[in-house]
Protein backbone atom coordinates (compact mmCIF):
# COMPACT_ATOMS: atom_id res chain seq x y z
CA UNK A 1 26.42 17.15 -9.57
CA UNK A 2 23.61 18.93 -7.54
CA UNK A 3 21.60 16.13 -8.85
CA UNK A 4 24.09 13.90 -6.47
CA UNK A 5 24.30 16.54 -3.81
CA UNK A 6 20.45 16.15 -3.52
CA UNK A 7 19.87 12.92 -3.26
CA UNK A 8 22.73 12.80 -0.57
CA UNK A 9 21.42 15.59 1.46
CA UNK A 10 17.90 13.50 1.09
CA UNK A 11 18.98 9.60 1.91
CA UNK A 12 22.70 9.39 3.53
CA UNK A 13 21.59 8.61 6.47
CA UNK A 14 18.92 6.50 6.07
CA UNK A 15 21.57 4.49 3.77
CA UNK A 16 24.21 4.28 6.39
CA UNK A 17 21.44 3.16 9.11
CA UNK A 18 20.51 0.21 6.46
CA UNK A 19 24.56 -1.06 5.92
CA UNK A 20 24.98 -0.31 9.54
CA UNK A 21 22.17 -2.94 10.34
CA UNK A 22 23.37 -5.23 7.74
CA UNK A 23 27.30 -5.22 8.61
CA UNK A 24 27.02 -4.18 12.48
CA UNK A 25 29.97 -1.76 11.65
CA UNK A 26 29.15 1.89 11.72
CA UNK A 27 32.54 2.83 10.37
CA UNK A 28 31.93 -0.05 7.60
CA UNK A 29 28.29 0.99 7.23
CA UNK A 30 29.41 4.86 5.99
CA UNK A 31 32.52 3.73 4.13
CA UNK A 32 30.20 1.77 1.76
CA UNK A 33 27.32 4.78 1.57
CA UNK A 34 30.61 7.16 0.80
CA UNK A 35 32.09 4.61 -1.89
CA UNK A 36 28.53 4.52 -3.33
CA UNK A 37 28.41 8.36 -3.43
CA UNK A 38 31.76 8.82 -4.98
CA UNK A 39 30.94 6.08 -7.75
CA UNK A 40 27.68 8.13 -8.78
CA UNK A 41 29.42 12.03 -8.50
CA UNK A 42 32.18 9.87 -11.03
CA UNK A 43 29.04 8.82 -13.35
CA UNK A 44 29.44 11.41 -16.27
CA UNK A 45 25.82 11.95 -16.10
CA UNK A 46 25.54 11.19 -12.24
CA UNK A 47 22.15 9.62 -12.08
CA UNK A 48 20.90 10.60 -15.28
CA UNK A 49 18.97 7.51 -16.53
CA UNK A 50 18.31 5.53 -12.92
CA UNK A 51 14.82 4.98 -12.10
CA UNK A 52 15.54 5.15 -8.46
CA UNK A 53 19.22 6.63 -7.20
CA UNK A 54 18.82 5.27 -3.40
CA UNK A 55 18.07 2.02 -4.60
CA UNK A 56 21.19 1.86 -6.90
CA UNK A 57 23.60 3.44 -4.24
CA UNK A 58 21.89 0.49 -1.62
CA UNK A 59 23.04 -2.35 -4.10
CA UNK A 60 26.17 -0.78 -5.17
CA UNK A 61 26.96 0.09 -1.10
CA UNK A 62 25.95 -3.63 -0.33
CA UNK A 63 28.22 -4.69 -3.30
CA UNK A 64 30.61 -2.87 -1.92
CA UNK A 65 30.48 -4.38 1.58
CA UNK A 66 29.94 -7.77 0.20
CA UNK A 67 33.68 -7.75 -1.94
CA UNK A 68 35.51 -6.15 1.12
CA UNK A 69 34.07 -9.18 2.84
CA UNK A 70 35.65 -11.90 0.12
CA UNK A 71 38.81 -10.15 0.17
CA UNK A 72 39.10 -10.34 3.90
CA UNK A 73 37.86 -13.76 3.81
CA UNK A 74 40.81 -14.64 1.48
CA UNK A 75 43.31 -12.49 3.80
CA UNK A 76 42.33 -14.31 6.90
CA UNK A 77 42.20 -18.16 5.74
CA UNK A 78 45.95 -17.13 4.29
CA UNK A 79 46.62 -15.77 7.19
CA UNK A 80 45.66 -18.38 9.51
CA UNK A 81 47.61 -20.86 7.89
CA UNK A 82 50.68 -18.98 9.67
CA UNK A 83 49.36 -18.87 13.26
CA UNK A 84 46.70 -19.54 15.38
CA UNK A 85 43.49 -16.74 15.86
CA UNK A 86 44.14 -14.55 18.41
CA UNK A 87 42.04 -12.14 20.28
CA UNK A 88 41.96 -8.72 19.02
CA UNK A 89 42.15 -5.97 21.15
CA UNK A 90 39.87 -3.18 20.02
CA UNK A 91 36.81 -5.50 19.38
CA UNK A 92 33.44 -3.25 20.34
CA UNK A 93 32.51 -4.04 24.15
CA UNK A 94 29.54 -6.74 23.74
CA UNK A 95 27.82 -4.63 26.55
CA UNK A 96 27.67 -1.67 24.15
CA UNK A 97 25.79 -3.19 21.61
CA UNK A 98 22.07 -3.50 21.36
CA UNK A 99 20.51 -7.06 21.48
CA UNK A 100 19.26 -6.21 18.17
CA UNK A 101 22.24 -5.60 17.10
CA UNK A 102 24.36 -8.93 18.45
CA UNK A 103 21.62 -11.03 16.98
CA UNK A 104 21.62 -9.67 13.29
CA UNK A 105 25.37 -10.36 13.69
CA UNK A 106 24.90 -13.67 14.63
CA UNK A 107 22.75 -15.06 11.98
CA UNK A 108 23.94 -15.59 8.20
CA UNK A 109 24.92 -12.73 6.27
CA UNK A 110 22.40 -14.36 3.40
CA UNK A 111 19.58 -13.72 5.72
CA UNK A 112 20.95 -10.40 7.43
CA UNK A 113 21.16 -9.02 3.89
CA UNK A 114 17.30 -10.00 3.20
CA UNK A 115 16.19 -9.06 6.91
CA UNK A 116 18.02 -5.33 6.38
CA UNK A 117 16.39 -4.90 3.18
CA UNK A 118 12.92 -5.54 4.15
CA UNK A 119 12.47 -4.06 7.76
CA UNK A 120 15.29 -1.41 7.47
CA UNK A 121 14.62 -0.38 3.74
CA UNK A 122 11.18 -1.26 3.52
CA UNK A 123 11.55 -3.11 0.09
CA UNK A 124 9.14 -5.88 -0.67
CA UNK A 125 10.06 -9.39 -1.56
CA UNK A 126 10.19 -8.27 -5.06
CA UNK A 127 12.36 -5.49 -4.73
CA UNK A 128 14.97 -7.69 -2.76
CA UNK A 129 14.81 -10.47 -4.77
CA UNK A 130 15.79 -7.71 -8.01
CA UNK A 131 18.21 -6.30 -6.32
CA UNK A 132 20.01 -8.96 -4.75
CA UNK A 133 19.36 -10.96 -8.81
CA UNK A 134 18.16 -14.00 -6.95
CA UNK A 135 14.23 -16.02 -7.29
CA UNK A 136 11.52 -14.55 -4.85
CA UNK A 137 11.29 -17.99 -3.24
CA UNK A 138 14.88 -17.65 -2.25
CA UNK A 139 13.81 -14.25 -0.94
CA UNK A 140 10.95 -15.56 0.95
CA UNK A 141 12.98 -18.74 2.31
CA UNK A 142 15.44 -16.42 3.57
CA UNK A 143 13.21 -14.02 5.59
CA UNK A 144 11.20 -16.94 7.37
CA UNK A 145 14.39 -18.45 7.95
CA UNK A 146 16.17 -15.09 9.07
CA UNK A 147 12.87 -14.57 11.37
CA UNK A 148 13.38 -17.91 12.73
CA UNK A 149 17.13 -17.61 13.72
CA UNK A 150 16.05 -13.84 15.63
CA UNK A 151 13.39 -15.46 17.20
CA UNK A 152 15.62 -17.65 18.80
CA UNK A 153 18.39 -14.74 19.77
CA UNK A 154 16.02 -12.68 20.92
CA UNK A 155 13.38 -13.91 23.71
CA UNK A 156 10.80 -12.20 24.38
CA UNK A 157 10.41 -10.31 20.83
CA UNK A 158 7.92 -10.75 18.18
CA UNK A 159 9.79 -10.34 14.48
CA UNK A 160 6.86 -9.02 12.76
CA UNK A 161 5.69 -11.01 9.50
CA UNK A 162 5.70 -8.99 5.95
């Protein structure tokens, strides 16, 4: 368990900062990094044969994040099917959220997730395209075409190129 302790003391929040760009939900964001955590202290050998632990708590957080989205994707098309979308009161004040921030939000989660990876967690193309178990290409496609759809949200920045 120190093992765990360790690498938590050395990458939480570096993990949370990468979920929080990728969901735009800080709450979200540390549930998934916590989830992560308790899945690895629950390992008998905690990370005992992984290469690289904050890689593997990444893809399990984003794994995480990514079935909590299906399952409220299923909740909400049953639940529109009994009334209309309403407002909900609660929703984050746009004016308190970066422009950064609104635009990653904005574009598809496909190219968020390949955007965060990259610029936030400094993988290369490789690494994403192993840890996300998709073709480079796809990898490549997505961050030109992620650029492009910031580019476009955000005047007046440069998205750097990889």
């Amino acid at each position: 368990m120190g093992d765990v302790g360790e690498v938590y003391h050395a990458c939480y929040r570096r993990l949370v900062v990468q979920l929080y760009a990728f969901t735009t939900d800080l709450p979200e964001a540390h549930d998934a990094v916590q989830e992560a955590f308790a899945r690895a202290v629950g390992r008998p050998r905690g990370f005992a044969g992984i290469d690289n632990p904050e890689a593997w708590l990444r893809a399990v957080a984003l794994n995480v994040v990514r079935r909590r989205w299906r399952r409220r994707g299923i909740l909400d098309r049953f639940l529109l099917r009994e009334r209309p979308l309403q407002e909900h009161a609660g929703q984050p004040d746009a004016d308190a959220r970066t422009d950064l921030t609104d635009a990653l939000d904005a574009i598809p989660r496909s190219y968020r997730e390949v955007i965060v990876l990259h610029y936030y967690a400094d993988l290369s193309v490789e690494e994403i395209a192993a840890a996300l178990n998709v073709p480079i290409g796809t990898v490549k496609s997505r961050l030109s075409r992620g650029r492009a759809a910031l580019a476009v949200r955000l005047p007046g920045y440069e998205v750097a190129r990889a």
